[in-house]
Protein backbone atom coordinates (compact mmCIF):
# COMPACT_ATOMS: atom_id res chain seq x y z
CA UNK A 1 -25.17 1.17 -53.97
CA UNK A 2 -25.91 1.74 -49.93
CA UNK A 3 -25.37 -1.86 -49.63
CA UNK A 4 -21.91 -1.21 -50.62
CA UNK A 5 -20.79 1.36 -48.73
CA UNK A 6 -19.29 0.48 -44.90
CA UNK A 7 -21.02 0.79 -41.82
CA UNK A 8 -19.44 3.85 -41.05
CA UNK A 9 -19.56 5.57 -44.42
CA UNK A 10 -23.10 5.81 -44.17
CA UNK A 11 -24.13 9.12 -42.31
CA UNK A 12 -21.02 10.39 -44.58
CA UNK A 13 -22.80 9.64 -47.47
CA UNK A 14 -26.31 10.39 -46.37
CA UNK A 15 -24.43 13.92 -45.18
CA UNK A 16 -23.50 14.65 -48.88
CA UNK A 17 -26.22 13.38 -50.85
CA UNK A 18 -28.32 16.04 -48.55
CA UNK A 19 -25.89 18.72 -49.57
CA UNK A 20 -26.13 17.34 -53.19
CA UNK A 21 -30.07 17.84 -52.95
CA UNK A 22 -30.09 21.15 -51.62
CA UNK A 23 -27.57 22.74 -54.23
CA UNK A 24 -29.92 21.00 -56.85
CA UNK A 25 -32.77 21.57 -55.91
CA UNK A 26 -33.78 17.73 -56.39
CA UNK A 27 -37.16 18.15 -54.04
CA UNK A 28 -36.50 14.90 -52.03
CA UNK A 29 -37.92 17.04 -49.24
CA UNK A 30 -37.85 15.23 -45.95
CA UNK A 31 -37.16 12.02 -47.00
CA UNK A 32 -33.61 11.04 -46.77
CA UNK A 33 -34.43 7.39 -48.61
CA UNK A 34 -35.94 9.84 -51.78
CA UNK A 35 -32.66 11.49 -51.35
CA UNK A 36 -30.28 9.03 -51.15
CA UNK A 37 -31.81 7.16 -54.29
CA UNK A 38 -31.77 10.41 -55.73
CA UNK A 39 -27.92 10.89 -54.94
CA UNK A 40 -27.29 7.51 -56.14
CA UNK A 41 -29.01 7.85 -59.78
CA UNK A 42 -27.15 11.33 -59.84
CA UNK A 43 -23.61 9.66 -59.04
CA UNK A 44 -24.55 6.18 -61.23
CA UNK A 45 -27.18 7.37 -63.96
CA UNK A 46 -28.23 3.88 -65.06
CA UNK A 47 -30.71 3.14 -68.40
CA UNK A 48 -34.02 1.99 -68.12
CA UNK A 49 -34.19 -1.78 -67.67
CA UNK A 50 -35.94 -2.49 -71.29
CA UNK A 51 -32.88 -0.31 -72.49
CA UNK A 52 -30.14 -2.59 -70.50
CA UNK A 53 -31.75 -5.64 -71.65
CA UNK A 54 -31.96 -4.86 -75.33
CA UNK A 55 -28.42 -4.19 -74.58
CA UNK A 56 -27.37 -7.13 -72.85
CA UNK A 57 -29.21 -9.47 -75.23
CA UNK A 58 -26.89 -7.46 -78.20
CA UNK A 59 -23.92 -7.23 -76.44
CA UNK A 60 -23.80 -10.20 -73.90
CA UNK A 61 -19.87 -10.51 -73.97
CA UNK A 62 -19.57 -6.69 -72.79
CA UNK A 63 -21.25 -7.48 -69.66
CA UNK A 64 -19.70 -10.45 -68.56
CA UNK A 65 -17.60 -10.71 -65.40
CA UNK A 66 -14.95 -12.83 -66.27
CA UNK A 67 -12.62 -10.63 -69.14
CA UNK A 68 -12.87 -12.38 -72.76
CA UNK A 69 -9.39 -13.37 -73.88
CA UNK A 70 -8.10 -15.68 -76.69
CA UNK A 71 -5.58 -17.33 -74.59
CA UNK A 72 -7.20 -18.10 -71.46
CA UNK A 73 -5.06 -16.68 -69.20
CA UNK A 74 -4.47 -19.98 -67.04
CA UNK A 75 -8.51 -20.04 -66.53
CA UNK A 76 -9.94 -23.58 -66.06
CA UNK A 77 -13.53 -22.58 -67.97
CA UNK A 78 -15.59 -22.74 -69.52
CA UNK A 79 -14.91 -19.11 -70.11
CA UNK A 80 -16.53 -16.67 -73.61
CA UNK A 81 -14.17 -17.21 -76.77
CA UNK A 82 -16.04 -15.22 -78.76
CA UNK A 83 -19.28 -14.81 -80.32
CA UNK A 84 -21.28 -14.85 -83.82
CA UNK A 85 -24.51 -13.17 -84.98
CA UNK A 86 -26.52 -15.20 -86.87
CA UNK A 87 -29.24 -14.48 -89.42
CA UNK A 88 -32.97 -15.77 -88.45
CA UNK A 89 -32.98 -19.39 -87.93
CA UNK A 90 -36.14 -20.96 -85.78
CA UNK A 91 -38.55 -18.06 -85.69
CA UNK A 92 -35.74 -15.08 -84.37
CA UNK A 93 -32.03 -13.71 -84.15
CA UNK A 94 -29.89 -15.24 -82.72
CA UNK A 95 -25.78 -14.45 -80.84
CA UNK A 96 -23.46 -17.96 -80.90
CA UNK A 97 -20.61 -18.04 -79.16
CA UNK A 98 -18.28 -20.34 -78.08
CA UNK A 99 -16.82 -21.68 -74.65
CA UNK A 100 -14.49 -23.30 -73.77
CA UNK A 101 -12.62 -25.67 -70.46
CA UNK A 102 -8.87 -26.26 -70.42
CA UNK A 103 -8.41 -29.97 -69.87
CA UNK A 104 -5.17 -31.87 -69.44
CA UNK A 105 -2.99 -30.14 -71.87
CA UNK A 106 -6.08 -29.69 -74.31
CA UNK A 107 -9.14 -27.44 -74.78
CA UNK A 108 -12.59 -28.83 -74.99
CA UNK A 109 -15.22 -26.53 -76.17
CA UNK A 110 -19.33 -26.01 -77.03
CA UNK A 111 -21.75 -23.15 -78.64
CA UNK A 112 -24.47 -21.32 -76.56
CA UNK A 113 -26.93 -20.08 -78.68
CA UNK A 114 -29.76 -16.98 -77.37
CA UNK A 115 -32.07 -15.67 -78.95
CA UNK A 116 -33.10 -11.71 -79.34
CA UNK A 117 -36.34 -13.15 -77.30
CA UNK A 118 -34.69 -14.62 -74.58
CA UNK A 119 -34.24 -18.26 -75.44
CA UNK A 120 -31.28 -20.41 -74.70
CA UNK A 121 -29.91 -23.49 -76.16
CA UNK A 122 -26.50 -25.03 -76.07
CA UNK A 123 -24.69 -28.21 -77.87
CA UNK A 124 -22.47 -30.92 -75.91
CA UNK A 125 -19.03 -30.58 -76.12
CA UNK A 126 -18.30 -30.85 -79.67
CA UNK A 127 -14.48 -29.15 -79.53
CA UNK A 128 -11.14 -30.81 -78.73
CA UNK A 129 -8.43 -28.86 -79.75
CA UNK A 130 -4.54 -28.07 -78.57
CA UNK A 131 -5.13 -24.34 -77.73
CA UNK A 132 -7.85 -21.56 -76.96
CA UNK A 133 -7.04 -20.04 -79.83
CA UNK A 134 -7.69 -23.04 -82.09
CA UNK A 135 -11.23 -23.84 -80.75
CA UNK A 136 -11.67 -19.96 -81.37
CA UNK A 137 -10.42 -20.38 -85.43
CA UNK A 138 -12.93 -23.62 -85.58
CA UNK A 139 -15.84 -21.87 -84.13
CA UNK A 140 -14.89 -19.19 -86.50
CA UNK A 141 -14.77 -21.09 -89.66
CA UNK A 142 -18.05 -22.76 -89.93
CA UNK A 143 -20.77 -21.49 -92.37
CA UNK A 144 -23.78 -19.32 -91.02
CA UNK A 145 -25.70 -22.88 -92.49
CA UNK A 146 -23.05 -25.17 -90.10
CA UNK A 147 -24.31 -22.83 -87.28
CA UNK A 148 -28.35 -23.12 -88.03
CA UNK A 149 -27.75 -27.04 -88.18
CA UNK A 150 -25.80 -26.92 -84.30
CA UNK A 151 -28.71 -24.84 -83.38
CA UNK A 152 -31.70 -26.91 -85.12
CA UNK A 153 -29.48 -29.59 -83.15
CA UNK A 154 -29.56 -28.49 -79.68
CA UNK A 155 -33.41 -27.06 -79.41
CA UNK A 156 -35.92 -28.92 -77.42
């Protein structure tokens, strides 16, 4: 968060997280780093990293820079369609979802698959369709088996 800030925002900042300590009682003492870290987890209380990952690996979409859309906005790609949970298939649980590139008047897509442990695996390109929106209603109508057999597909 310091790294943020401009040059000349610093002492500002350093000013009020001291005036933030003192009112709370936070014991950073002497130390302004202690304090400013303190100030910092006060004014952006972030989880524990086991808790974000658990997160992240549940919710990948949510933390993703570039906003999910249907339409694609004008975006080149490969940008997040959407996403599927699937049922255990090769020792875990795993999230598909789909990407996709606008090319030439079409839209060309593949499936990422991770796992809950961490493991990644994607197919080739195996969409071609008019729209976003159609690659999305592909994706969305195979089977939970049509899924496994992509994934069974793509693993080393």
């Amino acid at each position: 968060m310091l790294a943020m800030l401009p040059r000349g925002e610093v002492r500002g900042f350093y000013r009020a997280a001291r005036k933030w300590a003192e009112r709370n009682g936070s014991g950073c003492g002497k130390d302004p780093m202690a304090t400013a870290v303190a100030y910092c987890r006060h004014l952006l209380p972030l989880p524990p990293f086991a808790v974000w990952r658990q997160d992240f690996l549940r919710h990948r979409f949510e933390h993703l820079d570039v906003p999910v859309t249907r339409a694609g906005a004008g975006k080149e790609g490969p940008f997040p369609l959407g996403e599927r949970t699937m049922a255990s298939v090769a020792g875990g649980g795993w999230i598909a979802s789909v990407h996709a590139t606008r090319e030439a008047g079409s839209w060309s897509g593949y499936i990422d698959f991770r796992s809950e442990d961490g493991r990644e695996a994607r197919t080739a390109e195996i969409f071609r369709e008019e729209s976003s929106v159609a690659v999305l209603e592909r994706f969305d109508s195979f089977r939970d088996e049509t899924l496994a057999a992509f994934l069974r597909s793509a693993l080393p």
